[in-house]
N, C-alpha and C. Protein backbone atom coordinates (compact mmCIF):
# COMPACT_ATOMS: atom_id res chain seq x y z
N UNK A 1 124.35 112.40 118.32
CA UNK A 1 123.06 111.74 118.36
C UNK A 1 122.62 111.44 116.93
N UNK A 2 122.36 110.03 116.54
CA UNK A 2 121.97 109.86 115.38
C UNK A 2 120.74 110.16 114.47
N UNK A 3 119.96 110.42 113.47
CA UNK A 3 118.65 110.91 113.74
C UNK A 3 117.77 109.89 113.95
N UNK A 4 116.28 109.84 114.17
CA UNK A 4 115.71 108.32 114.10
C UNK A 4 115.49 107.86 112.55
N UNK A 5 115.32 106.67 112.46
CA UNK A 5 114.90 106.09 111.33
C UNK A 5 113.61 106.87 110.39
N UNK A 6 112.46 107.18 111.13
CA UNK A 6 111.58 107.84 110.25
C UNK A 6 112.23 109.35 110.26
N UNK A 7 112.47 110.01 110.79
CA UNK A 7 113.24 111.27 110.18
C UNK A 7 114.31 111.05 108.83
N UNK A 8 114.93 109.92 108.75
CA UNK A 8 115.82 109.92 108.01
C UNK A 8 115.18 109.31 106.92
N UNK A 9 114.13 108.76 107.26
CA UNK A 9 113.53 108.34 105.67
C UNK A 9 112.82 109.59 105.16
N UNK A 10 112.11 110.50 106.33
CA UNK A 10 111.45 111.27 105.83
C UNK A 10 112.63 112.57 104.51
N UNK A 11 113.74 112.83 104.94
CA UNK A 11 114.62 113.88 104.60
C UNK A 11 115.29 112.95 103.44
N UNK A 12 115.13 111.80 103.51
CA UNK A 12 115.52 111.30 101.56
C UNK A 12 114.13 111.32 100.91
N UNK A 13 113.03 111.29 101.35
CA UNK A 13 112.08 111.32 100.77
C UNK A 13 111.77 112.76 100.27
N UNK A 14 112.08 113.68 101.09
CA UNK A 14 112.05 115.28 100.22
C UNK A 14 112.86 115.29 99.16
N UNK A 15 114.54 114.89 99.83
CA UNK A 15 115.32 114.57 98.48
C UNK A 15 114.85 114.52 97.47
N UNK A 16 114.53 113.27 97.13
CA UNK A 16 113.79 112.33 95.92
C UNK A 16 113.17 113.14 95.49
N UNK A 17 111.83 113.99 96.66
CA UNK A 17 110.87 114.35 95.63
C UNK A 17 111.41 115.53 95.23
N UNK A 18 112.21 116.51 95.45
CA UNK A 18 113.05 117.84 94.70
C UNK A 18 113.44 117.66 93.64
N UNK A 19 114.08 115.81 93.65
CA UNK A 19 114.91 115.23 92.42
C UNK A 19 113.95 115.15 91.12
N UNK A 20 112.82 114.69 91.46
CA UNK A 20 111.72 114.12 90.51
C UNK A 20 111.34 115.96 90.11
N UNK A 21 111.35 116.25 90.79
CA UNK A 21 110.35 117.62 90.53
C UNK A 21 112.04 118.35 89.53
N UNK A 22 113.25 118.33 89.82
CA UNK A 22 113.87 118.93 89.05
C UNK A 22 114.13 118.24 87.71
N UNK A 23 113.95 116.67 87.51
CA UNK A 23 114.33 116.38 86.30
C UNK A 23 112.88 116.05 85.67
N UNK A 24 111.52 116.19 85.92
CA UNK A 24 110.30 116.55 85.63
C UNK A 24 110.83 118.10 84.65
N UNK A 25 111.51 118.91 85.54
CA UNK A 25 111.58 120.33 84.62
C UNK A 25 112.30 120.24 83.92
N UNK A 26 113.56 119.87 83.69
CA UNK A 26 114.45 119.72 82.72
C UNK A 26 114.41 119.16 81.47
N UNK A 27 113.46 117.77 81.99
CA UNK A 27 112.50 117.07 80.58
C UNK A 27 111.94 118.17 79.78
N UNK A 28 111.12 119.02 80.32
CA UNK A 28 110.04 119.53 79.86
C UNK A 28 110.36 121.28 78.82
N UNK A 29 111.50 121.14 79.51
CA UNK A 29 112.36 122.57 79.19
C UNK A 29 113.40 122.30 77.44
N UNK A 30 113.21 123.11 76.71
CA UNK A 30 113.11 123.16 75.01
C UNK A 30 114.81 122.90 75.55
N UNK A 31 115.09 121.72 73.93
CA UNK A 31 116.41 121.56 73.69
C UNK A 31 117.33 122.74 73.76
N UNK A 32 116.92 123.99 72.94
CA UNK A 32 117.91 124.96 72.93
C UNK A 32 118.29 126.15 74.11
N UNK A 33 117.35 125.35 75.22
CA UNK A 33 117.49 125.59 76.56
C UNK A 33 118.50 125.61 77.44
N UNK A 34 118.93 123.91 77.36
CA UNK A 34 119.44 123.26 77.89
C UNK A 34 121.02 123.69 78.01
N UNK A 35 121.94 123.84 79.10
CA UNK A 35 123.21 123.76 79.19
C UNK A 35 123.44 125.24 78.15
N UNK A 36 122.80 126.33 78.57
CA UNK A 36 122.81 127.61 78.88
C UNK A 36 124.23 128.20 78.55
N UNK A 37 124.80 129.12 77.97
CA UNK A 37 126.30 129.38 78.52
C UNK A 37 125.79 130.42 79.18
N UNK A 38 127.38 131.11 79.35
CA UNK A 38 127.11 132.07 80.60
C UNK A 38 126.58 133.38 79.95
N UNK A 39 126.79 133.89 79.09
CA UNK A 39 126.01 135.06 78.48
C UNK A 39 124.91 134.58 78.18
N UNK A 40 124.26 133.67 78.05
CA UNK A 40 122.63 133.45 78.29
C UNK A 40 122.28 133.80 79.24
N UNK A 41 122.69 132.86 80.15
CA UNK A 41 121.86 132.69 81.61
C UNK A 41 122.29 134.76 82.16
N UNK A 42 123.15 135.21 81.97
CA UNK A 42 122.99 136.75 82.25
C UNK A 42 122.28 137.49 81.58
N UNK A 43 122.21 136.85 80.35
CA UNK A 43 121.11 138.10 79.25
C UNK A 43 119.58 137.65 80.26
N UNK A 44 119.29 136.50 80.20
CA UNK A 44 117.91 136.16 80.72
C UNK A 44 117.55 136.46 82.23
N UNK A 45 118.97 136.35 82.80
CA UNK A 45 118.43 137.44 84.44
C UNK A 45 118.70 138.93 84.32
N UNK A 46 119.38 139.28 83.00
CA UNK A 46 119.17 140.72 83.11
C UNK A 46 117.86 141.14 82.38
N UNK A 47 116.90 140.39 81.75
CA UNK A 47 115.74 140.60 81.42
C UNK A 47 114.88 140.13 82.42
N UNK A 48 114.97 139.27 83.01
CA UNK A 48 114.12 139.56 84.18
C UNK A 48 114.08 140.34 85.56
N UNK A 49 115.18 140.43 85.70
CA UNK A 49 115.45 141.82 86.33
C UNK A 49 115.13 143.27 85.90
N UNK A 50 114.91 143.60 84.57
CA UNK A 50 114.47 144.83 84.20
C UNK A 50 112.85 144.75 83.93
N UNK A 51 112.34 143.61 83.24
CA UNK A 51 111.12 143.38 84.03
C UNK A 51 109.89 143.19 85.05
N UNK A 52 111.25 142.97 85.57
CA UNK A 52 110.53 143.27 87.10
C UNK A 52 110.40 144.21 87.72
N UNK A 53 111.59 145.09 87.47
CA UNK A 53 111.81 146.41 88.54
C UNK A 53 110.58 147.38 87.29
N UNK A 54 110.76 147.04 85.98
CA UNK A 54 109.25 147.60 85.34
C UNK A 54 108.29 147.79 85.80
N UNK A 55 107.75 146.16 86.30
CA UNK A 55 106.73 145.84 86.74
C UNK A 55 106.40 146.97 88.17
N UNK A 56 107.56 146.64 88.81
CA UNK A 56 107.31 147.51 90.62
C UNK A 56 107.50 149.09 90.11
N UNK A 57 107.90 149.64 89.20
CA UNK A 57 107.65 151.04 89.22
C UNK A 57 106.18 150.98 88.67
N UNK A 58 105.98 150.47 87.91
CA UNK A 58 104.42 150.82 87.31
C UNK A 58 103.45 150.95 88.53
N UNK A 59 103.53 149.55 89.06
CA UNK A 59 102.60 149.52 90.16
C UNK A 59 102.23 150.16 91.39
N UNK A 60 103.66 150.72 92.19
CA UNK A 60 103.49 151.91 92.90
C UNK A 60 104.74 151.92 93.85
N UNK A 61 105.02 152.91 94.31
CA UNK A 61 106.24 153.18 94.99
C UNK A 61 106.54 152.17 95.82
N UNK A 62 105.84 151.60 96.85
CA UNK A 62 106.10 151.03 97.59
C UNK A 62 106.54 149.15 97.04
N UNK A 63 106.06 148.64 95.95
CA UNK A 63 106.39 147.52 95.07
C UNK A 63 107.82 148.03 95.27
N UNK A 64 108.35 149.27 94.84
CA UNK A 64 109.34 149.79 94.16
C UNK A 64 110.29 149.56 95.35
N UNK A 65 110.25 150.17 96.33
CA UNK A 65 111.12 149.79 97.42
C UNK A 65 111.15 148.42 98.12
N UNK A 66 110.34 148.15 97.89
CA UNK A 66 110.54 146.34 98.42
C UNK A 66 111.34 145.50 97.30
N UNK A 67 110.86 145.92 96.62
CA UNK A 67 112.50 145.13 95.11
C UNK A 67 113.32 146.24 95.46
N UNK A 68 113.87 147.09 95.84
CA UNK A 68 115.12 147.66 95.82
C UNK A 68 115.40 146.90 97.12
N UNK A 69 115.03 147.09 98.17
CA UNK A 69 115.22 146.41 99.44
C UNK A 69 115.60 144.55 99.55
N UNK A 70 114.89 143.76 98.55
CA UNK A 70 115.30 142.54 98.23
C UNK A 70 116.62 142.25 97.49
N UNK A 71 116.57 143.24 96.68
CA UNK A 71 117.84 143.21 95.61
C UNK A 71 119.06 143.96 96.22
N UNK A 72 119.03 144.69 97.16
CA UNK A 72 120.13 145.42 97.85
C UNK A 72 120.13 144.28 99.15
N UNK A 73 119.38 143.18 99.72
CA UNK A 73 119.85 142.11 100.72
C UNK A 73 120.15 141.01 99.59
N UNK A 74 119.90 140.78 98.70
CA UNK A 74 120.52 139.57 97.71
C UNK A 74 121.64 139.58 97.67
N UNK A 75 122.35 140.98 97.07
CA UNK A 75 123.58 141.13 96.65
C UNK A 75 124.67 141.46 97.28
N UNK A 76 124.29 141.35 98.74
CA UNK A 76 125.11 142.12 99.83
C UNK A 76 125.41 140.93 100.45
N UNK A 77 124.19 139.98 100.32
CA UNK A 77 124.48 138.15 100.49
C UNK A 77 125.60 137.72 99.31
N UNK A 78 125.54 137.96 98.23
CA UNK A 78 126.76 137.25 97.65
C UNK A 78 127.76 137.93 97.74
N UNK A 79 127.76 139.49 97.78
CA UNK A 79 128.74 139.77 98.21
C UNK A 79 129.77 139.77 99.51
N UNK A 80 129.01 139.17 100.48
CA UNK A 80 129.97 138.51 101.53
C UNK A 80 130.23 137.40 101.53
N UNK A 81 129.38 136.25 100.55
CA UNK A 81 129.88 135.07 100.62
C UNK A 81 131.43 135.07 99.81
N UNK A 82 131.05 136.12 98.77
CA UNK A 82 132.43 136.00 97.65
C UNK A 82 133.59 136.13 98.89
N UNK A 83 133.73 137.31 100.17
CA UNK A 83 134.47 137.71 100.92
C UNK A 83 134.87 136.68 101.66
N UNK A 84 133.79 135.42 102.36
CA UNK A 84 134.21 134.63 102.96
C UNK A 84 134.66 133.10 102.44
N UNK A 85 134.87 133.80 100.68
CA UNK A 85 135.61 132.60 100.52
C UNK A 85 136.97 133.13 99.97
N UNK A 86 137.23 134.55 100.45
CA UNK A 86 138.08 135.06 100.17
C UNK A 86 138.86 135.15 101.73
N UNK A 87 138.83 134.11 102.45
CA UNK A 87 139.60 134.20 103.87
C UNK A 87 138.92 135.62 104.51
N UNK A 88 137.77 136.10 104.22
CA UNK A 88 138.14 137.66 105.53
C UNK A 88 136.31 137.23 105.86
N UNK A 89 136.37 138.01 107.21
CA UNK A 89 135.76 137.63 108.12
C UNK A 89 134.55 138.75 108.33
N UNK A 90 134.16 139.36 107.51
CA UNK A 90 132.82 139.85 107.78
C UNK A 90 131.60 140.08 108.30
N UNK A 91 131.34 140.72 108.53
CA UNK A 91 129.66 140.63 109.78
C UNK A 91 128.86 140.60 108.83
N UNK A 92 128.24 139.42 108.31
CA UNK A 92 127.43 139.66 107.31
C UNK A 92 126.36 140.23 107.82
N UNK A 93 125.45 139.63 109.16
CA UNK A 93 124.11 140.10 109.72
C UNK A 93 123.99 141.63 109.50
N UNK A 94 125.54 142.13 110.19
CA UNK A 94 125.03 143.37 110.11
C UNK A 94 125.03 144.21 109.11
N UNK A 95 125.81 143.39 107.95
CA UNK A 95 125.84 144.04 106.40
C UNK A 95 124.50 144.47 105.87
N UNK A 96 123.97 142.49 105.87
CA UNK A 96 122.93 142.49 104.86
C UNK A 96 121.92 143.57 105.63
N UNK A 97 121.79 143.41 106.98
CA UNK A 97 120.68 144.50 107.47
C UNK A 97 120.73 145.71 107.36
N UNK A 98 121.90 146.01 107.08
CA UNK A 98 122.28 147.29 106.87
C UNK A 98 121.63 148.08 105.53
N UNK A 99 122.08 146.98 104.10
CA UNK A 99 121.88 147.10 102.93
C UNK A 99 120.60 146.98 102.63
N UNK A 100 119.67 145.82 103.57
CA UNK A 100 117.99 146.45 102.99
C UNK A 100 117.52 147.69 103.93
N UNK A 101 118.26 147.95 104.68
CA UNK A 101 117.54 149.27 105.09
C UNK A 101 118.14 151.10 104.80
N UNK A 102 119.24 150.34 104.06
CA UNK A 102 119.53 151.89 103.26
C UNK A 102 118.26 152.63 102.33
N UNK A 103 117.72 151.33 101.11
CA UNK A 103 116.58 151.88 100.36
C UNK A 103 115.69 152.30 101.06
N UNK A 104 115.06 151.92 101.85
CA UNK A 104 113.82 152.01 102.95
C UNK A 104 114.06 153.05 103.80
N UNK A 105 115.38 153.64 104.28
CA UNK A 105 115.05 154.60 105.30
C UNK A 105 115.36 155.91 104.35
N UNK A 106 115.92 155.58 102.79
CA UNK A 106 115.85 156.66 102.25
C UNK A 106 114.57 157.11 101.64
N UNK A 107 113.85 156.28 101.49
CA UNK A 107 112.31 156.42 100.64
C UNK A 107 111.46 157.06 101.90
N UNK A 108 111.94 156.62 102.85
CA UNK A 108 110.83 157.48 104.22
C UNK A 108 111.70 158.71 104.73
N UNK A 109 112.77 158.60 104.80
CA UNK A 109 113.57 160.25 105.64
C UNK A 109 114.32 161.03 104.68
N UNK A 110 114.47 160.39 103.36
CA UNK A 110 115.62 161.15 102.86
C UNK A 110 117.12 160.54 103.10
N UNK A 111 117.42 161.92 102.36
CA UNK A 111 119.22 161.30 102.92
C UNK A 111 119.46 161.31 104.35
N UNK A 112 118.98 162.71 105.25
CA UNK A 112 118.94 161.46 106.76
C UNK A 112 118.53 160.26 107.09
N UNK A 113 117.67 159.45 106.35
CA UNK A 113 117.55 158.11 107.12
C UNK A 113 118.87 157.20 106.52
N UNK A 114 119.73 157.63 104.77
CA UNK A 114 120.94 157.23 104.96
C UNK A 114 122.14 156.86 106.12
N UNK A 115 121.74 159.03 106.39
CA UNK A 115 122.76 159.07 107.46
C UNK A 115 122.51 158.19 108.91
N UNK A 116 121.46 158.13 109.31
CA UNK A 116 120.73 157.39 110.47
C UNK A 116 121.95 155.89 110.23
N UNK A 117 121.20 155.01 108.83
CA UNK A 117 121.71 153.99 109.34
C UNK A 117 122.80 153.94 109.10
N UNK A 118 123.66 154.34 108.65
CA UNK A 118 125.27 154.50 108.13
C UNK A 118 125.87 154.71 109.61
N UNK A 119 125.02 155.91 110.57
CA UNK A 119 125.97 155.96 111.69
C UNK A 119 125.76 154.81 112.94
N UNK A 120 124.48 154.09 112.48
CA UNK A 120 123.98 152.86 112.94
C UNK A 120 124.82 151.80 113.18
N UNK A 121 124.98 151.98 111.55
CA UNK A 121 126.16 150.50 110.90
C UNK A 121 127.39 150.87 112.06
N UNK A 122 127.85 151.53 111.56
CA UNK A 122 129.21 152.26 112.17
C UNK A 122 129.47 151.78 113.69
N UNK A 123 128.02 151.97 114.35
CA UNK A 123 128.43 152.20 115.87
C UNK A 123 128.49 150.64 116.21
N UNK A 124 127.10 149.62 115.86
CA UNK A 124 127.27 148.08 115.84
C UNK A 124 128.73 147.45 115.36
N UNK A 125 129.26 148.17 114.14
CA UNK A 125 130.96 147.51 113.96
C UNK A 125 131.76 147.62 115.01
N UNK A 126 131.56 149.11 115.44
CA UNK A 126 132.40 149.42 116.36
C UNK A 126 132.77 148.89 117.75
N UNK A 127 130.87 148.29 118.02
CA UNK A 127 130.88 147.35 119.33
C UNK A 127 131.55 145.92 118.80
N UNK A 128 131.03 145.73 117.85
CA UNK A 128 131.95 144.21 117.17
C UNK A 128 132.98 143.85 117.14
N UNK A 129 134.16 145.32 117.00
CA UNK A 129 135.01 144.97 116.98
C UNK A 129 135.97 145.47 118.02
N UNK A 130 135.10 146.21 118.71
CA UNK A 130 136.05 146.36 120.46
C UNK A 130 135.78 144.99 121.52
N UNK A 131 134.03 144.11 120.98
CA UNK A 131 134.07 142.96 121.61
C UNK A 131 133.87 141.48 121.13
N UNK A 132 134.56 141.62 120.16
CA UNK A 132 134.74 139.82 119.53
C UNK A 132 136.14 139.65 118.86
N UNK A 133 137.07 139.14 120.12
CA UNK A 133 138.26 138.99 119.50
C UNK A 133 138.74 138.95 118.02
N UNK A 134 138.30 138.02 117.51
CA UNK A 134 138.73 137.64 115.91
C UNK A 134 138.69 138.51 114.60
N UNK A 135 137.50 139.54 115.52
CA UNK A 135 137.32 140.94 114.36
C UNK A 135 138.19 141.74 114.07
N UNK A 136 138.65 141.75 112.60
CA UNK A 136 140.08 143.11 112.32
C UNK A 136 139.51 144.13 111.39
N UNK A 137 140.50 145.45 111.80
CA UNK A 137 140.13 146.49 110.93
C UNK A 137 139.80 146.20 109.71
N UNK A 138 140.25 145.68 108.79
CA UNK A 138 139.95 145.39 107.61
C UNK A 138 138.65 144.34 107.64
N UNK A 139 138.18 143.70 108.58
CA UNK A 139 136.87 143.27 108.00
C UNK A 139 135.96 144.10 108.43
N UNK A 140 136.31 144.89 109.17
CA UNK A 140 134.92 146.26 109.97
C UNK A 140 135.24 146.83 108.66
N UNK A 141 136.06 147.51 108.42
CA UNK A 141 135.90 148.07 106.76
C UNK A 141 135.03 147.47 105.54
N UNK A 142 135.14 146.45 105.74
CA UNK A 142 134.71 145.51 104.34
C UNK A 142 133.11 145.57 104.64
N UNK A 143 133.07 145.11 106.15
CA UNK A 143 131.38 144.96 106.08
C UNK A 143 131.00 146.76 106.02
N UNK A 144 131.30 147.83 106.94
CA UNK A 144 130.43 148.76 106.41
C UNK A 144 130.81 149.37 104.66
N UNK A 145 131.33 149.25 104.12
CA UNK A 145 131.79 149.77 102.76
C UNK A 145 130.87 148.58 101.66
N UNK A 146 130.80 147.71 102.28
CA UNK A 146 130.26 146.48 101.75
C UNK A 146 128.24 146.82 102.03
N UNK A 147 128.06 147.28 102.71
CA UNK A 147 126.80 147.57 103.09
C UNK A 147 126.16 148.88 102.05
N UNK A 148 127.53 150.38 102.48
CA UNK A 148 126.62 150.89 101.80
C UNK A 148 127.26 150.92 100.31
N UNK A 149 128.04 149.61 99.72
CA UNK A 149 128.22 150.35 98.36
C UNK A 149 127.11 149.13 97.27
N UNK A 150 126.26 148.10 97.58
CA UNK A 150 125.67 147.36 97.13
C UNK A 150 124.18 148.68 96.89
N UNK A 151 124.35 149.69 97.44
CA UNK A 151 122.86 150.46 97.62
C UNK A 151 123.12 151.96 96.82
N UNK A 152 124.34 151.69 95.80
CA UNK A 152 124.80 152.34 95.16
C UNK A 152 125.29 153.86 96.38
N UNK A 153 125.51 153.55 97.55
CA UNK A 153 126.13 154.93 98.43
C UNK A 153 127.60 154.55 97.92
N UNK A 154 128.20 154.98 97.10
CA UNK A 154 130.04 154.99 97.14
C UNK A 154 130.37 155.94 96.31
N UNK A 155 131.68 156.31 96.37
CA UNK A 155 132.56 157.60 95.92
C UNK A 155 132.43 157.27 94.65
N UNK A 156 132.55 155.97 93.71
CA UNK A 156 132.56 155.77 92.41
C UNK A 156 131.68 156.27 91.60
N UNK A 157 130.73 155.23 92.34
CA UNK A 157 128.83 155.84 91.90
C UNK A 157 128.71 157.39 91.52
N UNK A 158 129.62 158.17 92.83
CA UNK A 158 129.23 159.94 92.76
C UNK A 158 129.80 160.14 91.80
N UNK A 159 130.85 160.26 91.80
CA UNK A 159 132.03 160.26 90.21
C UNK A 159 131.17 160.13 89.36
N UNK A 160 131.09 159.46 88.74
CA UNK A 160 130.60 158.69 87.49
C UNK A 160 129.39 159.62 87.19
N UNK A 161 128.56 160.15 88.32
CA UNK A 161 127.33 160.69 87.85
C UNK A 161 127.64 162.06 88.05
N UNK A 162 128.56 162.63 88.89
CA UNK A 162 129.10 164.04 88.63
C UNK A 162 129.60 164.32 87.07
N UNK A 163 130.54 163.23 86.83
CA UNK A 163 130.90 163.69 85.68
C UNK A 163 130.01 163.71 84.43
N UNK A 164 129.32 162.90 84.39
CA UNK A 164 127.94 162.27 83.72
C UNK A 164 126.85 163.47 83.06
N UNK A 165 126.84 164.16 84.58
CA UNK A 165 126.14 165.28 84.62
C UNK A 165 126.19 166.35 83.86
N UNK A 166 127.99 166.56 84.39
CA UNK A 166 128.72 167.51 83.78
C UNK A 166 128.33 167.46 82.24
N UNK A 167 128.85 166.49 81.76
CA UNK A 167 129.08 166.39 80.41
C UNK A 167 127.85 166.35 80.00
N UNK A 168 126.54 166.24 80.03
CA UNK A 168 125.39 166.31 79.49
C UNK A 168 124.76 167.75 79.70
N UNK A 169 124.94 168.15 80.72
CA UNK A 169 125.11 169.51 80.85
C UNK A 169 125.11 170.43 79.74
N UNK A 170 126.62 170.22 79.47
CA UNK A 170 127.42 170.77 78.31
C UNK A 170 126.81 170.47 76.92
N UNK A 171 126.52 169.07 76.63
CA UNK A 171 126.36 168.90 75.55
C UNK A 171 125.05 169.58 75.47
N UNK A 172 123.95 169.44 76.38
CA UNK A 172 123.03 170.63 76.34
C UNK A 172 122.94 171.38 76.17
N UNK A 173 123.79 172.06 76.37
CA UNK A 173 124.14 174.18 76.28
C UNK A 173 124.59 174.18 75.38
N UNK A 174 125.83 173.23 74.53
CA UNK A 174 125.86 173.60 73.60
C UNK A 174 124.76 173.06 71.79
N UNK A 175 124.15 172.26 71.88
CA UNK A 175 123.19 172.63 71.17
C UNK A 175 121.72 173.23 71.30
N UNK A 176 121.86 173.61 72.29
CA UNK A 176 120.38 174.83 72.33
C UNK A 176 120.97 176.15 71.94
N UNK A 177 122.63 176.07 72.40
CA UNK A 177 123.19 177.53 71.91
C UNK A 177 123.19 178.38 73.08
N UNK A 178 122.85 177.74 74.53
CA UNK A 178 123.41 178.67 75.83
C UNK A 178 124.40 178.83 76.25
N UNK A 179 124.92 180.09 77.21
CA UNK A 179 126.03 180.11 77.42
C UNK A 179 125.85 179.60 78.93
N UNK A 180 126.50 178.92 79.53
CA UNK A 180 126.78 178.54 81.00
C UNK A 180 127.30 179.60 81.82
């Protein structure tokens, strides 16, 4: 079915006006702006990203979990798109839902509301992939591992801060002069 004529004028007419409104900004935006490399454009979202999450701790816990909750469904979104342009077949729905509600059920239950939705995730894959042909072990893997490791839940993460620990630990004890 083709669309009608005023629909189709109307949807170049948003066009246009997105167009005008993006090269309106580009005009207006400083020469040494322009055509960014890539360690710019990361230095400047990693400053606004630490600005922000500034901003939501200052203001109050709950700011605080709604940017962890946005930023743990952002990245759980590119991280399955990267997957599905990597040929594998992922449940994203039940990823990304998964990943904003890791922060959120840990800020209200603790590490049980982890465990809650982890065995959540688990049981929805499990129906997924006993009832939608096309689903394989390896993408039920990808989406729950993919869920909880964007929310920093993974074996690496623990590592890293076990050992982390350890060693600050130590370096503690040994210049105060305690014995462990």
């Amino acid at each position: 079915m083709a669309p009608r004529p005023d629909e189709q004028a109307e949807a170049e007419d948003d066009r246009s006006r997105t167009g005008r409104i993006k090269d309106f900004a580009y005009e207006k935006t400083p020469k040494k702006l322009k055509n960014a490399t890539d360690l710019q454009v990361r230095f400047r979202t990693g400053f606004v990203y630490v600005a922000l999450s500034v901003l939501c701790i200052l203001v109050s816990d709950w700011t605080t979990v709604a940017f962890l909750v946005a930023t743990a469904g952002i990245t759980a979104g590119e991280f399955y798109y990267m997957l599905r342009s990597d040929a594998k077949l992922p449940n994203e729905m039940l990823g990304i839902i998964a990943a904003t509600l890791y922060p959120l059920s840990v800020f209200l239950l603790g590490l049980n509301g982890a465990l809650y939705v982890s065995l959540a995730l688990l049981l929805a894959l499990i129906v997924w992939y006993v009832f939608w042909m096309r689903a394989r072990v390896p993408d039920v893997g990808v989406s729950f591992f993919g869920a909880a490791g964007f929310t920093g839940f993974n074996l690496w993460s623990f590592l890293v801060a076990l050992i982390g620990s350890i060693i600050l630990i130590a370096v503690i004890n040994l210049l105060t002069g305690k014995r462990a």
